[in-house]
Protein backbone atom coordinates (compact mmCIF):
# COMPACT_ATOMS: atom_id res chain seq x y z
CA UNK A 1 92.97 169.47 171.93
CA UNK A 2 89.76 169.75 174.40
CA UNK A 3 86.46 168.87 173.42
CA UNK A 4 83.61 169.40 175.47
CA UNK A 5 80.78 166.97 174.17
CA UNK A 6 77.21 167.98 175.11
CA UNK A 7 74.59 165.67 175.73
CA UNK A 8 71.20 166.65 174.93
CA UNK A 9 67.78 164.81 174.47
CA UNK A 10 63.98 165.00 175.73
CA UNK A 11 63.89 164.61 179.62
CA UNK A 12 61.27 162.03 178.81
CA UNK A 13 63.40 159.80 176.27
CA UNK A 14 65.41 157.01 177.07
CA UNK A 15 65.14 154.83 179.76
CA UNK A 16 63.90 156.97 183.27
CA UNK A 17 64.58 156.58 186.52
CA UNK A 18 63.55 153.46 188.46
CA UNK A 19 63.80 151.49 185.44
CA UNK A 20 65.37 148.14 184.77
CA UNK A 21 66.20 150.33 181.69
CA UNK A 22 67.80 152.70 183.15
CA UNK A 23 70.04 150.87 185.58
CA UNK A 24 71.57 149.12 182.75
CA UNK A 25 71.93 152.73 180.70
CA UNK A 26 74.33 154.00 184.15
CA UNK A 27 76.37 150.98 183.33
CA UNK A 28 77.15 151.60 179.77
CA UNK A 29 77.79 155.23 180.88
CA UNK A 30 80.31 154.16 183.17
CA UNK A 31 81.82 151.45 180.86
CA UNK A 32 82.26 154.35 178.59
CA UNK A 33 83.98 156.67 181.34
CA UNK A 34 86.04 154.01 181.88
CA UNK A 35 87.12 153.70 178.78
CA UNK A 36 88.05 157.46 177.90
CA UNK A 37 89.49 157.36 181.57
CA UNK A 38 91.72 154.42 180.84
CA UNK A 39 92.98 156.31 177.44
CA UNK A 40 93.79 159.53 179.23
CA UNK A 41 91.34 161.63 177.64
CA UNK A 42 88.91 162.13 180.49
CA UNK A 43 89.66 166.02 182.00
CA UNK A 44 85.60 165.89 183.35
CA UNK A 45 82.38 165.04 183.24
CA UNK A 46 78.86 165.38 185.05
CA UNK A 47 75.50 164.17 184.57
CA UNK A 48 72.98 167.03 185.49
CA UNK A 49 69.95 167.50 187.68
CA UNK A 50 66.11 168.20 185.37
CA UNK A 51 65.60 171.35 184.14
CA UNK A 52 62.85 172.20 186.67
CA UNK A 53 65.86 172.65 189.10
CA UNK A 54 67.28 175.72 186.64
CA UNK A 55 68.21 179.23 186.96
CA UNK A 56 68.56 181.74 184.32
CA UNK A 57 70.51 184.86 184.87
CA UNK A 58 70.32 188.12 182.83
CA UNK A 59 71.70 191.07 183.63
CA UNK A 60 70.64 194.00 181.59
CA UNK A 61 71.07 197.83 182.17
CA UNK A 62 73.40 196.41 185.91
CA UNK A 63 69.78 194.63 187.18
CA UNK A 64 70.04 190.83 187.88
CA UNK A 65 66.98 189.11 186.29
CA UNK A 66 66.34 185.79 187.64
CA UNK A 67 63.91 183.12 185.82
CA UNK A 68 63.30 179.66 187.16
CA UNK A 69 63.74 177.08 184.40
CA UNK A 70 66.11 177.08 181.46
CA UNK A 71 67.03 179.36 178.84
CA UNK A 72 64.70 179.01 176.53
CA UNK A 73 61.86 176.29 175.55
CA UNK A 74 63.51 173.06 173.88
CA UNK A 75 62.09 169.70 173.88
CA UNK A 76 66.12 168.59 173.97
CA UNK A 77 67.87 169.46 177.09
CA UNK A 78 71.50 169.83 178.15
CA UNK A 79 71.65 166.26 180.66
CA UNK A 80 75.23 166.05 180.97
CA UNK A 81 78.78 166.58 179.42
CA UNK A 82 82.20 164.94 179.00
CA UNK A 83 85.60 167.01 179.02
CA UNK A 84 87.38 165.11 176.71
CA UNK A 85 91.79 165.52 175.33
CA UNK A 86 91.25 163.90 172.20
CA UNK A 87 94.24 164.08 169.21
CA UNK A 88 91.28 165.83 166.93
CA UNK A 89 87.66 166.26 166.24
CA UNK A 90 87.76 162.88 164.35
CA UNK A 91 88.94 161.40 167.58
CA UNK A 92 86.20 163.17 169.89
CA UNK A 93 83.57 162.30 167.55
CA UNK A 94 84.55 158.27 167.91
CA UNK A 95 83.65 159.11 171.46
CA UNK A 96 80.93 161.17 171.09
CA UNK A 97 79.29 158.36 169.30
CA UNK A 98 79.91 155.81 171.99
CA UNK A 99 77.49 157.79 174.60
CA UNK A 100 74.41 155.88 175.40
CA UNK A 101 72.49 158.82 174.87
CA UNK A 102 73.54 159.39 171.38
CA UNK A 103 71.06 156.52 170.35
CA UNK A 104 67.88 158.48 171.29
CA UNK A 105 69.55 162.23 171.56
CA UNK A 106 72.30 163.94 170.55
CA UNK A 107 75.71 164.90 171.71
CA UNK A 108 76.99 168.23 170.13
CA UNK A 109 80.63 168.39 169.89
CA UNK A 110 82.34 172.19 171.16
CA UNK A 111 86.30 172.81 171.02
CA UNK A 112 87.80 174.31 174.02
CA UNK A 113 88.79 178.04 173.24
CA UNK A 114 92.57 178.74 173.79
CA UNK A 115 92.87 181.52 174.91
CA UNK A 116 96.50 183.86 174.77
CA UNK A 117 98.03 183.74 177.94
């Protein structure tokens, strides 16, 4: 089954950008992709950019409205996601737990829709 694990925390948590910190943080995140990779589970996965670089989208009566910046205010963010094939939600939530993040964040756990063909 797919499992799309969502990681969310503050922007300013956790170790930043041109930290010692945060150097060592990219390496447990790709010890971890290697891991899921090396078990077959990996289907995708991207880290993504602030929220200052969002775009909202609403259409309502057929007019597009755009808004710069997220959805809505949060002080916990959407940073990043995994695509995981795990044997069940036990399984995805070993993972889950094994993303750096998850120590000063959280990682919310979704199951893929399967849709009828």
């Amino acid at each position: 089954m797919q499992y799309l694990l969502m990681i969310y925390s503050a922007e300013d948590a956790g170790p930043q950008p041109g930290d010692d910190d945060f150097m060592q943080m990219l390496g447990e995140y790709q010890k971890f992709t290697d891991e899921v990779e090396q078990a077959g589970a990996m289907l995708g996965g991207e880290a993504l950019e602030a929220t200052t670089t969002a775009t909202t989208v609403r259409v309502r009566n057929g007019q597009s409205h755009i808004t710069d910046g997220p959805f809505a205010e949060t002080k916990e963010a959407l940073g990043g996601y995994y695509l995981l094939d795990c044997k069940d939600l036990d399984e995805a939530i070993r993972y889950a737990a094994k993303i750096p993040s998850a120590a000063y964040g959280c990682v919310e756990i979704r199951p893929i829709m399967v849709l009828p063909s």
